[in-house]
C-alpha atoms as a PDB file:
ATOM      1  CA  UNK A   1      -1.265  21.750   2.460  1.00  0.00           C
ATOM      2  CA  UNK A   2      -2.595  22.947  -0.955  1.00  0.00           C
ATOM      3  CA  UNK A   3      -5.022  21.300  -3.007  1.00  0.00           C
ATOM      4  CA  UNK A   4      -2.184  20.380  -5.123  1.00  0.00           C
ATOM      5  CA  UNK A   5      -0.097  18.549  -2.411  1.00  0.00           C
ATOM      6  CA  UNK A   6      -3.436  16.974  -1.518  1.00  0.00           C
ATOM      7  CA  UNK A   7      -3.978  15.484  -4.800  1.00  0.00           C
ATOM      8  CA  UNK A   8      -0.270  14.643  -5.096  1.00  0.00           C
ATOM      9  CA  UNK A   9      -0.262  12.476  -1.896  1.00  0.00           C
ATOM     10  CA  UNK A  10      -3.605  10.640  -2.840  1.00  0.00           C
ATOM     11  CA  UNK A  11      -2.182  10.270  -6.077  1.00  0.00           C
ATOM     12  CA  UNK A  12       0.944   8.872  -3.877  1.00  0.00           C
ATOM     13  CA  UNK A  13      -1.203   6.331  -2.223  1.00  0.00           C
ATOM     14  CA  UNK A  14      -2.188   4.846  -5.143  1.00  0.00           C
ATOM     15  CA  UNK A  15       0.441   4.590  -6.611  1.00  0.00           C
ATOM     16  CA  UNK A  16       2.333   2.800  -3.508  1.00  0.00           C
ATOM     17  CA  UNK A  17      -0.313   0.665  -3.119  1.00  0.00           C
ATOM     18  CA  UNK A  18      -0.206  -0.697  -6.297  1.00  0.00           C
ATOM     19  CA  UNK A  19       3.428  -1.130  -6.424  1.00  0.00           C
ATOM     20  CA  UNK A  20       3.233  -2.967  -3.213  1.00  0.00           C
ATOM     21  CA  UNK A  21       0.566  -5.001  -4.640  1.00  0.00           C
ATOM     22  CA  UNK A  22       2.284  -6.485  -7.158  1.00  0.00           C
ATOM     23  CA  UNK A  23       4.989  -7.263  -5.502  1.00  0.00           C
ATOM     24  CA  UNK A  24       3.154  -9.354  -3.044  1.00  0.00           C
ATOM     25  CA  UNK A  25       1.199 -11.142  -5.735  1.00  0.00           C
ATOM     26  CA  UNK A  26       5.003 -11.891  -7.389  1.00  0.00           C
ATOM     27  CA  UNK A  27       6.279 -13.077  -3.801  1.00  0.00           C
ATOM     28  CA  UNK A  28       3.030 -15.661  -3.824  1.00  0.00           C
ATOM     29  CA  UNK A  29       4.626 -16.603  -7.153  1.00  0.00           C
ATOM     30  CA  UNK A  30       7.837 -16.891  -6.132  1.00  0.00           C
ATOM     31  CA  UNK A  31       7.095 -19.162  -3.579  1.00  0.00           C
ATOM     32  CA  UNK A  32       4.948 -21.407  -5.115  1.00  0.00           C
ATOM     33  CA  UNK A  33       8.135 -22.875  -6.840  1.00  0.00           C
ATOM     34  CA  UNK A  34      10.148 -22.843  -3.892  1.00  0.00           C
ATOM     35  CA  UNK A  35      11.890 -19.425  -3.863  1.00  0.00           C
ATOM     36  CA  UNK A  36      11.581 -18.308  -0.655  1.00  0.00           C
ATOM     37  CA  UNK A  37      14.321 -16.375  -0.188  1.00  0.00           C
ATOM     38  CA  UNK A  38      12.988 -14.040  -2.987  1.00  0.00           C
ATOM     39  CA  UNK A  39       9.410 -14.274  -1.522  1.00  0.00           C
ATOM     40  CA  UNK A  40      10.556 -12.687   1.359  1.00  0.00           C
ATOM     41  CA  UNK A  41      12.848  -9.664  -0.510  1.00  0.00           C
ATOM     42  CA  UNK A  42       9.069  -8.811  -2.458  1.00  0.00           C
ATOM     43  CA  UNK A  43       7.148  -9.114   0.658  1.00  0.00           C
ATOM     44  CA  UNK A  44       9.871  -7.038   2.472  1.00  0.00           C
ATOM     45  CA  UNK A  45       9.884  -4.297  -0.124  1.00  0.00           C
ATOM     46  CA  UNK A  46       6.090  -4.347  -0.092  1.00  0.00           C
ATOM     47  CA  UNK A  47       6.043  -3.660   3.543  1.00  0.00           C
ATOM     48  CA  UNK A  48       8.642  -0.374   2.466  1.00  0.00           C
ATOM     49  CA  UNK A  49       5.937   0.850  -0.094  1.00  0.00           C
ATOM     50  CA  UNK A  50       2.906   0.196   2.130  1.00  0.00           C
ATOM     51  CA  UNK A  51       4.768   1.988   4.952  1.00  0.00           C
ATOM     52  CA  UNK A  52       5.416   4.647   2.565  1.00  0.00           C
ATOM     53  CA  UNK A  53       1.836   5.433   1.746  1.00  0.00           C
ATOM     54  CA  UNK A  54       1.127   4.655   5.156  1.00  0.00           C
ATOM     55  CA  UNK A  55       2.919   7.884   6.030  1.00  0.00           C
ATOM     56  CA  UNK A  56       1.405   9.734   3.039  1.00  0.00           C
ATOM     57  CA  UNK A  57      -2.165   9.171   4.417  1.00  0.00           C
ATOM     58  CA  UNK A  58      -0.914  10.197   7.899  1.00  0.00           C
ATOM     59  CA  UNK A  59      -0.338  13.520   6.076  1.00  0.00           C
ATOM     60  CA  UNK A  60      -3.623  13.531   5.054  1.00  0.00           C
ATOM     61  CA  UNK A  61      -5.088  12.742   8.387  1.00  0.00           C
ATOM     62  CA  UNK A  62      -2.971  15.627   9.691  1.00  0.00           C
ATOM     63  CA  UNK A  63      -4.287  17.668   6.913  1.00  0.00           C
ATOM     64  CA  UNK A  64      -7.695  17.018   7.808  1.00  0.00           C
ATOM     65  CA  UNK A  65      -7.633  17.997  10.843  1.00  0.00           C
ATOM     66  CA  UNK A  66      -6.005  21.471  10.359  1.00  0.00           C
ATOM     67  CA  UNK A  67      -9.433  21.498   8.509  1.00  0.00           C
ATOM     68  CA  UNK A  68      -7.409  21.419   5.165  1.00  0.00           C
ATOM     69  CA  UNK A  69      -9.224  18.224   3.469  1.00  0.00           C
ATOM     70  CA  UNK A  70     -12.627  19.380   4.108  1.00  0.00           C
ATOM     71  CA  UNK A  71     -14.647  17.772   1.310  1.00  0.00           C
ATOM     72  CA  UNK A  72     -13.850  13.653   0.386  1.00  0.00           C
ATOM     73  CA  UNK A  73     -13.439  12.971  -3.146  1.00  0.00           C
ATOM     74  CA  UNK A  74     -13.424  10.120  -5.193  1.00  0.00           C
ATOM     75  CA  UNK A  75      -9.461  10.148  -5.141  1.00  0.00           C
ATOM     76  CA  UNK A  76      -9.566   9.927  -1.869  1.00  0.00           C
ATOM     77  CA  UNK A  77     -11.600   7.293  -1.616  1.00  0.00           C
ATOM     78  CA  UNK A  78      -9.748   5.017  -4.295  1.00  0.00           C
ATOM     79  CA  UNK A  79      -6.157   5.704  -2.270  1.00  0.00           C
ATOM     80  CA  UNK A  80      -8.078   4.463   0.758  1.00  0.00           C
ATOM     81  CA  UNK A  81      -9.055   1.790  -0.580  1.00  0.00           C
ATOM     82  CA  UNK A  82      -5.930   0.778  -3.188  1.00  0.00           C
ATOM     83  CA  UNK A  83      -3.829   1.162   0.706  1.00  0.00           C
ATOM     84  CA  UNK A  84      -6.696  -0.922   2.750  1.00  0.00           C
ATOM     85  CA  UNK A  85      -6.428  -3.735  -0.060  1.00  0.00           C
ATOM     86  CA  UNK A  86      -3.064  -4.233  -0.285  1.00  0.00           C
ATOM     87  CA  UNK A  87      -2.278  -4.187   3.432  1.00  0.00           C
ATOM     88  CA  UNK A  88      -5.135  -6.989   3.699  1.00  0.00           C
ATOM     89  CA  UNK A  89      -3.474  -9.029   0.424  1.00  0.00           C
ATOM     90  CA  UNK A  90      -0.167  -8.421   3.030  1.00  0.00           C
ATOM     91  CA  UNK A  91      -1.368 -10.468   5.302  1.00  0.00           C
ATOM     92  CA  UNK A  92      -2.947 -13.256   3.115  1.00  0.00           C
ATOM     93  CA  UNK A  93       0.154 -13.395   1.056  1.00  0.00           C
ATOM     94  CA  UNK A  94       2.207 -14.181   3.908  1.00  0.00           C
ATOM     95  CA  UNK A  95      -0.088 -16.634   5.237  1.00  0.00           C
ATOM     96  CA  UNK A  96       0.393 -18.989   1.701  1.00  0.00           C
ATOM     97  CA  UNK A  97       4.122 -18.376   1.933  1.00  0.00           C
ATOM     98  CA  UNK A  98       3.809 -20.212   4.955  1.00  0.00           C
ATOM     99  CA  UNK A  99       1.208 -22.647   3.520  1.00  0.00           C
ATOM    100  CA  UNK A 100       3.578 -22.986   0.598  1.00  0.00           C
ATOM    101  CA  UNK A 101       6.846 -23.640   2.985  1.00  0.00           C
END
């Protein structure tokens, strides 16, 4: 992987993570007036994003150990934690779309 790639897919994370985000902060929305059905299209399509950067860090993971990914860098540390945020918010949201049913 070049340094390119390697910047692409952190860039990748990010962005995934952020889309999923927000669509699990509309699902919470969503269900708070009694859509639920809508909820759980946002939350679904969350999961699809989160399990699409999910495979973009097992890249890097793969990358690092061919002993590609040598040094971390701040981009790597935001897509960490941008994925490790909205995989927690994952959980919570579906816990008050419960609460909310």
């Amino acid at each position: 992987m070049t340094a390119d790639e390697l910047e692409i897919t952190m860039i990748e994370i990010v962005a995934l993570s952020g889309d999923a985000r927000t669509k699990l902060l509309n699902a919470v929305k969503e269900a708070k007036v009694g859509n639920f059905d809508k909820a759980r299209k946002l939350v679904d399509h969350a999961q699809d994003l989160l399990n699409e950067a999910h495979n973009s860090q097992t890249a890097l993971l793969t990358a690092e150990a061919r002993g590609e990914l040598t040094t971390p860098t701040v981009l790597l540390v935001h897509a960490q934690d941008h994925l490790m945020t909205s995989l927690l918010l994952r959980d919570v949201i579906e816990s008050l779309i419960d609460i909310y049913r």
